[in-house]
C-alpha atoms as a PDB file:
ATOM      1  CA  UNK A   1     -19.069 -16.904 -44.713  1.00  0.00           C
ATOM      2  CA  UNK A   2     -20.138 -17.070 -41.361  1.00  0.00           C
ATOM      3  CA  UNK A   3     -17.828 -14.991 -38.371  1.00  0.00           C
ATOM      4  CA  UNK A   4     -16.396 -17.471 -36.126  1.00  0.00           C
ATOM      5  CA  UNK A   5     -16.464 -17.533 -32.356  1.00  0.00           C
ATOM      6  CA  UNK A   6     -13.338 -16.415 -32.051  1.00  0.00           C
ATOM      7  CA  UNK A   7     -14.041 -13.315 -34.173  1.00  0.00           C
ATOM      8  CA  UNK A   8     -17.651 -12.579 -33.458  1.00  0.00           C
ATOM      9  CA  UNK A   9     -17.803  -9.864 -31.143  1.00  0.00           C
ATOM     10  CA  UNK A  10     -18.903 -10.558 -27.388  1.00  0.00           C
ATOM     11  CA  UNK A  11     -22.538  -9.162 -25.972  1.00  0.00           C
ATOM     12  CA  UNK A  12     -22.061  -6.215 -23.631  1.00  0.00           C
ATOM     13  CA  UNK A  13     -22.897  -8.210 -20.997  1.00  0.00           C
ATOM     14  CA  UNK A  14     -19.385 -10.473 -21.578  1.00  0.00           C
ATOM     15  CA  UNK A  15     -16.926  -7.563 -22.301  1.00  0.00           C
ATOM     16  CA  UNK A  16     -14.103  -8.274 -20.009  1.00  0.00           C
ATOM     17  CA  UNK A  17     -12.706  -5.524 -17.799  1.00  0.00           C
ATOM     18  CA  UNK A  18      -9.126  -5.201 -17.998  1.00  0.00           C
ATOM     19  CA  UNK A  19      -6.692  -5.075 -14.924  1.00  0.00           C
ATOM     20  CA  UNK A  20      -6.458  -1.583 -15.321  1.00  0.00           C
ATOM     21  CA  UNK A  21     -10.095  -0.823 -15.668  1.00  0.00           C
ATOM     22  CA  UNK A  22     -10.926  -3.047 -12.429  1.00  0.00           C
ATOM     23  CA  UNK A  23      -8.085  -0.942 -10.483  1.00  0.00           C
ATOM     24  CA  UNK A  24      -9.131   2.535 -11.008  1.00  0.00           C
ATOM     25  CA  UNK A  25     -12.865   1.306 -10.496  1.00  0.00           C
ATOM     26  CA  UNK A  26     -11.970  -0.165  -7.319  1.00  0.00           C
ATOM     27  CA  UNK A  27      -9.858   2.714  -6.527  1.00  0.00           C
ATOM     28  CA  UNK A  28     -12.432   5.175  -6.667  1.00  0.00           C
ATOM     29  CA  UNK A  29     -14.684   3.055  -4.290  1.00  0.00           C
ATOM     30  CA  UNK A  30     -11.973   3.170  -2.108  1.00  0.00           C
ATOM     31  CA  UNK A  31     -11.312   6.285  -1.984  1.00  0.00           C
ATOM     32  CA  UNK A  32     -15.259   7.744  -1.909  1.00  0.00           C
ATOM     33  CA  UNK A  33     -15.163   4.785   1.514  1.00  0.00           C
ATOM     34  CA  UNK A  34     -11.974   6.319   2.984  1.00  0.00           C
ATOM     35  CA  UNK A  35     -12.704   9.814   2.332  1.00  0.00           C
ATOM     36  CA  UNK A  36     -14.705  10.683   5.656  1.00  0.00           C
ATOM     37  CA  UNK A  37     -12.336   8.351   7.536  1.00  0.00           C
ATOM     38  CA  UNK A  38      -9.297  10.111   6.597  1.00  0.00           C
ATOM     39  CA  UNK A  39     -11.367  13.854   7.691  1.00  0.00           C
ATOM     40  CA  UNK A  40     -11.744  11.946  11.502  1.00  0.00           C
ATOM     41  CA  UNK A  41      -8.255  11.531  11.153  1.00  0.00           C
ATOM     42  CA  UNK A  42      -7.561  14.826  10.433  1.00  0.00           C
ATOM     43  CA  UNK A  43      -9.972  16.202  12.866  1.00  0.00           C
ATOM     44  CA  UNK A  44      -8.396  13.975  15.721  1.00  0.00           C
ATOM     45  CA  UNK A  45      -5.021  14.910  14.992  1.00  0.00           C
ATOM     46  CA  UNK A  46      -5.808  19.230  15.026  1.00  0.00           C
ATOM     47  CA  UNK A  47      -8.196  18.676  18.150  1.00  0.00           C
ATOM     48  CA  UNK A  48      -6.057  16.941  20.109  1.00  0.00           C
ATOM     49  CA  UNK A  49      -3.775  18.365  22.916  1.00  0.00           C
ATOM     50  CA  UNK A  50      -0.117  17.772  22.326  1.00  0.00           C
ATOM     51  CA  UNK A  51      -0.264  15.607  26.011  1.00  0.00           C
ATOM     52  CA  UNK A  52      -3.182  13.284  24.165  1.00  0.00           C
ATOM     53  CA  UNK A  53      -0.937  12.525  20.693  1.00  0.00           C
ATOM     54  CA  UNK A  54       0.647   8.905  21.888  1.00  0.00           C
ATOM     55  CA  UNK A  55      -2.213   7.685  23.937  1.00  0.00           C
ATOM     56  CA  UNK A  56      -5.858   8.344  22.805  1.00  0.00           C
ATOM     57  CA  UNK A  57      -5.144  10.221  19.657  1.00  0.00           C
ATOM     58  CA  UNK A  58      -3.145   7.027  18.983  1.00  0.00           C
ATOM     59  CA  UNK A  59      -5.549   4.576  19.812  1.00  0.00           C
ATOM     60  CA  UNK A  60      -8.630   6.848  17.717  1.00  0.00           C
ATOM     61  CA  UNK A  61      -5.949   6.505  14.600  1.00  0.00           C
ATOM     62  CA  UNK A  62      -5.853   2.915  14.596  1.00  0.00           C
ATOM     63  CA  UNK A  63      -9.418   2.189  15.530  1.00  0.00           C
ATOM     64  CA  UNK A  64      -9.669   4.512  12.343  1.00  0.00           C
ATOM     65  CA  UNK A  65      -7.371   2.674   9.844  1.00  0.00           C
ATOM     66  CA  UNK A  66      -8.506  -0.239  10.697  1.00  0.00           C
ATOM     67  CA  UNK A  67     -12.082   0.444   9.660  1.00  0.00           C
ATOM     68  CA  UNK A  68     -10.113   2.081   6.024  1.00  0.00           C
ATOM     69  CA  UNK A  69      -8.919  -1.926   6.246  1.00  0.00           C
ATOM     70  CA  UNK A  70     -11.950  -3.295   6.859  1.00  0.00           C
ATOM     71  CA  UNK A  71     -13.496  -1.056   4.123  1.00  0.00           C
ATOM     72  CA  UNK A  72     -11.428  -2.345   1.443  1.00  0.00           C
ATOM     73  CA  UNK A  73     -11.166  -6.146   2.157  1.00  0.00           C
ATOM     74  CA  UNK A  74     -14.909  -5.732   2.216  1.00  0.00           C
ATOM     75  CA  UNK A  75     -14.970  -3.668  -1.360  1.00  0.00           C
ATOM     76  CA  UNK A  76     -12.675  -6.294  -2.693  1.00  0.00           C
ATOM     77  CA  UNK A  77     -15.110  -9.172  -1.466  1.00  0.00           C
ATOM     78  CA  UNK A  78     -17.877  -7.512  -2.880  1.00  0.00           C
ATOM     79  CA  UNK A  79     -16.763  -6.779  -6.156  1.00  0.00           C
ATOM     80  CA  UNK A  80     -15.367 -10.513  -6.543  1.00  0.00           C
ATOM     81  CA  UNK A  81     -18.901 -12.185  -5.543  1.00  0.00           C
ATOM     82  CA  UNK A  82     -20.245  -9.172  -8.279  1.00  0.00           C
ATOM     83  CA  UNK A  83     -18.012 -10.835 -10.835  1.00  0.00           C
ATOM     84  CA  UNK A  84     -15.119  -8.212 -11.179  1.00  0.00           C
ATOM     85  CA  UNK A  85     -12.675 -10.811 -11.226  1.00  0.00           C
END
């Protein structure tokens, strides 16, 4: 008797990723992206005179998180058009 579709089992190249699987993958290209972003945070906010923390300390943290934004809209694009969906 031959295996049905339903039963056979799928090529490796077919294997579906689970939610799970797709989050912590994702989650570590996140994180490896944010990593050095998050140090210039760091960096700004030990450098910086206590006269300098609501004006350009502020404005380097958003410029900052914004790029950690841009980062991961731009890892989630990517891995959709890769087929991660």
């Amino acid at each position: 008797m031959l295996p049905t579709a339903a039963s056979a089992p799928l090529p490796a190249s077919e294997v579906v990723e689970t939610r799970d699987q797709r989050r912590r993958r994702l989650l570590g290209q996140l994180q490896a992206t944010a990593a050095p972003l998050l140090e210039q945070m760091a960096d700004t906010l030990v450098d910086a005179p206590d006269g300098e923390l609501f004006r350009s300390v502020e404005v380097r943290l958003r410029d900052l998180s914004r790029q950690i934004a841009a980062a991961a809209q731009q890892t989630g694009l990517d891995d959709r058009k890769k087929g991660g969906m």
